[in-house]
Protein backbone atom coordinates (compact mmCIF):
# COMPACT_ATOMS: atom_id res chain seq x y z
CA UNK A 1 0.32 14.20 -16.86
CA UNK A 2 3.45 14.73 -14.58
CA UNK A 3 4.93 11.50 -13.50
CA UNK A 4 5.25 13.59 -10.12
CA UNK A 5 3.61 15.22 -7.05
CA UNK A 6 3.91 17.25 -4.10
CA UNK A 7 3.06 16.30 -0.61
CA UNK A 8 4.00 18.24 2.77
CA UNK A 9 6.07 20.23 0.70
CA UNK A 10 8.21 17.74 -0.53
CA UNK A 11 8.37 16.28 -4.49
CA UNK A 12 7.10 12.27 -4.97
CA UNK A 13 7.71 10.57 -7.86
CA UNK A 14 4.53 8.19 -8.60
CA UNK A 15 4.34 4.45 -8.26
CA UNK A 16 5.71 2.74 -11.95
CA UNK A 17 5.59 -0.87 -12.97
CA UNK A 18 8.78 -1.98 -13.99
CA UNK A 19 9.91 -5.75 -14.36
CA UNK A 20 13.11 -6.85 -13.05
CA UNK A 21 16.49 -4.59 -13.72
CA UNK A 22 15.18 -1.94 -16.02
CA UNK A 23 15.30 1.50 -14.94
CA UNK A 24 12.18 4.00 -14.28
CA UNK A 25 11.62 7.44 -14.84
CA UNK A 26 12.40 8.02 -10.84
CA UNK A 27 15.32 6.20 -10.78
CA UNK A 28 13.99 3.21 -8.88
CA UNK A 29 15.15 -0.13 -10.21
CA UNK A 30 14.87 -3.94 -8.70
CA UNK A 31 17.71 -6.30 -8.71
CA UNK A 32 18.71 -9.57 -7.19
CA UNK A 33 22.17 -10.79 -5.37
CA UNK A 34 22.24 -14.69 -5.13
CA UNK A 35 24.82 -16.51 -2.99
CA UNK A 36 25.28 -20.35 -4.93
CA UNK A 37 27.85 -23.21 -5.14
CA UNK A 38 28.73 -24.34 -8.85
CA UNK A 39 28.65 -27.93 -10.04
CA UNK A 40 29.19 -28.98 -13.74
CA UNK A 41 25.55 -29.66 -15.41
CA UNK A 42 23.59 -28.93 -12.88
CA UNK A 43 21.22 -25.65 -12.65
CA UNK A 44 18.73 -24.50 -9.85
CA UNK A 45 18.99 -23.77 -6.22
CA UNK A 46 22.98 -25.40 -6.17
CA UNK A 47 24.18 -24.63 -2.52
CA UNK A 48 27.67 -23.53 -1.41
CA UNK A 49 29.16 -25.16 1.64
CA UNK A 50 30.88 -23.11 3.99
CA UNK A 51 32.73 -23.70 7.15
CA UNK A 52 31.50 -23.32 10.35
CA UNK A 53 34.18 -23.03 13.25
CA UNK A 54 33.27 -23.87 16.44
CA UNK A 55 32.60 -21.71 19.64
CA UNK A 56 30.89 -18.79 19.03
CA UNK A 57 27.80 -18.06 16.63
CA UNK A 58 29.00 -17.09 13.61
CA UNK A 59 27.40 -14.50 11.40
CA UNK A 60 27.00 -15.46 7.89
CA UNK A 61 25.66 -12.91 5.52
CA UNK A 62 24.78 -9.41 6.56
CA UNK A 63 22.86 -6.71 5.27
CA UNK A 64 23.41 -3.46 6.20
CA UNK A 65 21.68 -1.33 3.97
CA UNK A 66 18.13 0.03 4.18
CA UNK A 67 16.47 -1.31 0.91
CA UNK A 68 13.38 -3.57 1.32
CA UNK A 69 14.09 -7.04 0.00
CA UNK A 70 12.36 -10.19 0.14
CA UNK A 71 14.76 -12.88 0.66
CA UNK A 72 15.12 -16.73 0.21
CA UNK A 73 17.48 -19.37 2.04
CA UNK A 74 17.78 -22.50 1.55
CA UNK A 75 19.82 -24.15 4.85
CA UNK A 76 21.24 -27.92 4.82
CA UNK A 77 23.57 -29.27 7.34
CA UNK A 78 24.93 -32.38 5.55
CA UNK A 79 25.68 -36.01 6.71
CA UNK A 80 27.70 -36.84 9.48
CA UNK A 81 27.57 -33.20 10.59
CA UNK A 82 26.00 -32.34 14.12
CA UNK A 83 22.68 -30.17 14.27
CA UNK A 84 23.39 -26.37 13.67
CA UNK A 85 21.38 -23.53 15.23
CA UNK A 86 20.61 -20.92 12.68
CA UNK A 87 19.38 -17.70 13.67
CA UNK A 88 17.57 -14.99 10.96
CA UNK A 89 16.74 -11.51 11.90
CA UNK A 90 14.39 -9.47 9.87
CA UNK A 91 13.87 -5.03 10.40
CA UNK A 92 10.62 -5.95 10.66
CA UNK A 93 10.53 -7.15 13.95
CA UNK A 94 12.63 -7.88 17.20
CA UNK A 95 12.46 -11.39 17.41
CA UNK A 96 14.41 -13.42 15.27
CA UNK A 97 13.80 -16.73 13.85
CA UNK A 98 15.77 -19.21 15.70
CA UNK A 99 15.65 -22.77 14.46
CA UNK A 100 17.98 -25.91 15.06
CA UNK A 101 18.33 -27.92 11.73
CA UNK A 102 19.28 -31.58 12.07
CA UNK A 103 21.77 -34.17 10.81
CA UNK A 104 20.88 -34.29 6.79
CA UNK A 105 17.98 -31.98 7.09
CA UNK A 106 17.36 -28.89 5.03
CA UNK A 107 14.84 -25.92 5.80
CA UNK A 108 13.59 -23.10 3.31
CA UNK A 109 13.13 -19.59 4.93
CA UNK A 110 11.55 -16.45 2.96
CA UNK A 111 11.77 -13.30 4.94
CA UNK A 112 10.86 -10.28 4.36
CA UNK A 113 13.61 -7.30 5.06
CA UNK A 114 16.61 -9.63 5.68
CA UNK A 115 19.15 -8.30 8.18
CA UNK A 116 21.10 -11.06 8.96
CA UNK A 117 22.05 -14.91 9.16
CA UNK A 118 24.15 -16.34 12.10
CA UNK A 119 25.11 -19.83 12.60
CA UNK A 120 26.31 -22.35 15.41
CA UNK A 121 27.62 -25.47 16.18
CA UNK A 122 27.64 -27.72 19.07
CA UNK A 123 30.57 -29.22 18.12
CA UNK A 124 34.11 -28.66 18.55
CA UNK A 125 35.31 -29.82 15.62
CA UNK A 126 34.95 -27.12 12.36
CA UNK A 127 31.79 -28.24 10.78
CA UNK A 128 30.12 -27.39 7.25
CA UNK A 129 26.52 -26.12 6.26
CA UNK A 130 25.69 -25.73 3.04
CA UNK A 131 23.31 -22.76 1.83
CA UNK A 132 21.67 -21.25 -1.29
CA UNK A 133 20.66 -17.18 -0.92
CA UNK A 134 18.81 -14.98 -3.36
CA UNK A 135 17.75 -11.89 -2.10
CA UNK A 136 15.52 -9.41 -4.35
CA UNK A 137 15.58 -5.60 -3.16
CA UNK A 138 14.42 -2.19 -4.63
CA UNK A 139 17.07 0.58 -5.19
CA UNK A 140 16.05 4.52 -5.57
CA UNK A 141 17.82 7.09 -6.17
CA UNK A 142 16.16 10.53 -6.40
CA UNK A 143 16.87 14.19 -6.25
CA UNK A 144 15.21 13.96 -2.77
CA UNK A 145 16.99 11.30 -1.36
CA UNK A 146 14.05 8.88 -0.14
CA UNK A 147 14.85 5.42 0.47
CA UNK A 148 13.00 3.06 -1.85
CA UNK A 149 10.54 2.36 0.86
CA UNK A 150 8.11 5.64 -0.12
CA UNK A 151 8.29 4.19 -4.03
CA UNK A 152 8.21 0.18 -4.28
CA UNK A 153 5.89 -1.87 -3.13
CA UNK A 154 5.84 -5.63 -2.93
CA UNK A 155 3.20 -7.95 -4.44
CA UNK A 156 3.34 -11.80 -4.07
CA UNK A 157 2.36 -13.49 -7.16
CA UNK A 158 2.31 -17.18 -6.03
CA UNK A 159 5.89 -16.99 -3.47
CA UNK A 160 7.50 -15.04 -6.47
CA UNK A 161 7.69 -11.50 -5.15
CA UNK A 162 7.75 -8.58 -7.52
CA UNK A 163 8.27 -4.79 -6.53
CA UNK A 164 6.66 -1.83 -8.58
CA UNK A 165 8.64 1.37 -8.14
């Protein structure tokens, strides 16, 4: 059976399951870009603190391609730190999720088709938030040049979201 078809004149490749980073017949594969701090024996969700400088929002981590992704953040604004406002736009709609985190509080997000993270700060002093990122996204690349949004398809399997392409 051909792992193919043709549709309004142009050639689909059909729908295969593939687990994460190995590479299908239509060129579709899944991987995952985390954004973490490092600290000597620990493991899991280990945040990195950047700096936030005062004034305008600033935006954090962008993404500017057109791959669908489901992705996680994990936002903390530590001790002695004022409240940051945090803002998180998603392709999928036009109103982004606009939260203000307080003194020693963290807040999980999962989106779905990440765009972007943008930060503020009431202060006027530089002040620090600390964040862990993992974004998983489908990649394909075909002889029709179809983004991966005609192949994969996401499934949630208890919050741990896996793409067949």
């Amino acid at each position: 059976m051909a792992d193919y078809f043709y549709k309004d004149g142009k050639k689909y490749y059909k729908n295969q399951k593939i687990s994460h980073s190995f590479q299908s017949t239509n060129n579709c594969f899944i991987d995952t870009h985390t954004i973490a701090g490092f600290r000597e024996n620990l493991t899991g969700n280990i945040p990195l603190t950047i700096t936030i400088l005062p004034g305008a929002a600033q935006t954090i981590f962008e993404d500017f391609s057109e791959n669908p992704n489901s992705t996680f953040l994990q936002l903390l604004v530590p001790e002695k730190e004022l409240p940051m406002t945090v803002t998180i736009r998603s392709r999928n709609t036009n109103s982004p999720i606009t939260v203000t985190i307080p003194t020693g509080a963290t807040r999980f997000f999962q989106v779905e088709n990440f765009e972007s993270l943008t930060v503020s700060t009431s202060s006027s002093q530089p002040g620090f938030l600390s964040l862990f990122i993992k974004k998983t996204f489908c990649i394909c690349c075909n002889d029709q040049n179809n983004h991966c949004n005609e192949y994969c398809h996401r499934h949630d399997h208890d919050y741990d979201y896996d793409y067949d392409c």
